[in-house]
Protein backbone atom coordinates (compact mmCIF):
# COMPACT_ATOMS: atom_id res chain seq x y z
CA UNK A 1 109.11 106.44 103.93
CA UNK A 2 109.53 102.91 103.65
CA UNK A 3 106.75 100.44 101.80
CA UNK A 4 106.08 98.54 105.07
CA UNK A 5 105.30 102.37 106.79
CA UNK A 6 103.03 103.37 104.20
CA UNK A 7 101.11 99.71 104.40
CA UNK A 8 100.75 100.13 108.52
CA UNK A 9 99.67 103.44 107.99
CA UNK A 10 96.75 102.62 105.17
CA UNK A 11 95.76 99.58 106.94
CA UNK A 12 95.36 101.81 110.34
CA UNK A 13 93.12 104.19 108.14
CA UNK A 14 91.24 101.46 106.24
CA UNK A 15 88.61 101.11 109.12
CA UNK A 16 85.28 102.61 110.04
CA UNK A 17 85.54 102.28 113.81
CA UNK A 18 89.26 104.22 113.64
CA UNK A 19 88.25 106.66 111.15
CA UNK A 20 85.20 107.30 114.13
CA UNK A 21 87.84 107.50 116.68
CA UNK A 22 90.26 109.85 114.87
CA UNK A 23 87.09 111.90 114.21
CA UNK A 24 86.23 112.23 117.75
CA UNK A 25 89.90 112.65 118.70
CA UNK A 26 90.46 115.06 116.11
CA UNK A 27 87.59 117.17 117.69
CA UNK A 28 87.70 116.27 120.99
CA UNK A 29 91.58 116.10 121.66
CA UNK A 30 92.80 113.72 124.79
CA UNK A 31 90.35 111.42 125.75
CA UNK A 32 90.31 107.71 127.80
CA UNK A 33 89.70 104.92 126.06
CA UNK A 34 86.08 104.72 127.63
CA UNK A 35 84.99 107.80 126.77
CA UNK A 36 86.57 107.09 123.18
CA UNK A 37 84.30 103.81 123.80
CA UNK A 38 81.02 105.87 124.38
CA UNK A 39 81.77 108.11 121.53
CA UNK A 40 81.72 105.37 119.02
CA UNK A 41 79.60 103.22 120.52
CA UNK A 42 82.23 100.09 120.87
CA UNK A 43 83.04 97.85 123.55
CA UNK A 44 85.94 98.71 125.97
CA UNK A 45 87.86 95.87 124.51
CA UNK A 46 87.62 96.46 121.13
CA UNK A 47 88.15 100.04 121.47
CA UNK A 48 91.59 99.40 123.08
CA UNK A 49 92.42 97.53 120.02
CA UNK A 50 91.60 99.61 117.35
CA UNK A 51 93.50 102.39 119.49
CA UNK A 52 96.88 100.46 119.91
CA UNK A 53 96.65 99.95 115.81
CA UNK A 54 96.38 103.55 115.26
CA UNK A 55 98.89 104.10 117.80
CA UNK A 56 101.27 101.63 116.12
CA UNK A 57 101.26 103.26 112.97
CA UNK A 58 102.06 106.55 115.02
CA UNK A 59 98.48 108.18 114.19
CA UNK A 60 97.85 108.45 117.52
CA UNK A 61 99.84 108.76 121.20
CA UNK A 62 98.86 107.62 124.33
CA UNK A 63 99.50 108.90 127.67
CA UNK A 64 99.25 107.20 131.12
CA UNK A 65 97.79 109.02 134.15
CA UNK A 66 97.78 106.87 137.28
CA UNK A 67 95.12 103.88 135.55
CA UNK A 68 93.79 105.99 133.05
CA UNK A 69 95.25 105.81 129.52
CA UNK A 70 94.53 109.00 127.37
CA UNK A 71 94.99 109.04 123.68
CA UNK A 72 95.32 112.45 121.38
CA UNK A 73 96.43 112.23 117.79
CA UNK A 74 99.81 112.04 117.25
CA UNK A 75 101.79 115.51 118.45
CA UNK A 76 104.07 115.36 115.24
CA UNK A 77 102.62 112.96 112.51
CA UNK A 78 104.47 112.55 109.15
CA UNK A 79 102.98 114.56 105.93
CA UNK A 80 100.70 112.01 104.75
CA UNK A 81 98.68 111.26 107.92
CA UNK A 82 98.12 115.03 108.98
CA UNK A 83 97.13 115.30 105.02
CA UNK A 84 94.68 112.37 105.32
CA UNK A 85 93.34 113.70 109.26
CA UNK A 86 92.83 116.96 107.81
CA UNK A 87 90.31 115.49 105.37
CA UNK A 88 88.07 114.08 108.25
């Protein structure tokens, strides 16, 4: 993996509010980005954001259904980011 990877990855972990949503994800599987915004307790707008980080570094995937955009975590993550999910 290279160095720019590893820093998307740790600066996609290195925040509260996604470390909330990859705990709610993790226990919750596929979910909208509003009810990802309830769960935290985060605007609509800001929860989209933090999402498409997390989905950036490949944390998490997203999947359209008509409107609706639902995110899981990531189906196949590399070693280090299941390691680190696990320990949520």
């Amino acid at each position: 993996m290279q160095e720019k990877d590893l820093e998307k990855i740790f600066k996609a972990f290195a925040n509260r509010r996604r470390l909330a949503i990859l705990k709610f994800l993790k226990k919750n599987k596929e979910q909208s980005v509003g009810e990802v915004a309830d769960a935290i307790k985060l605007s609509f707008k800001s929860t989209s954001k933090h999402l498409l980080i997390l989905s950036n570094a490949e944390i998490i995937e997203a999947d359209q259904v008509s409107l609706v955009k639902f995110y899981s975590l990531f189906s196949k993550p590399n070693s280090l980011v299941k390691e680190i999910i696990d320990s949520l």
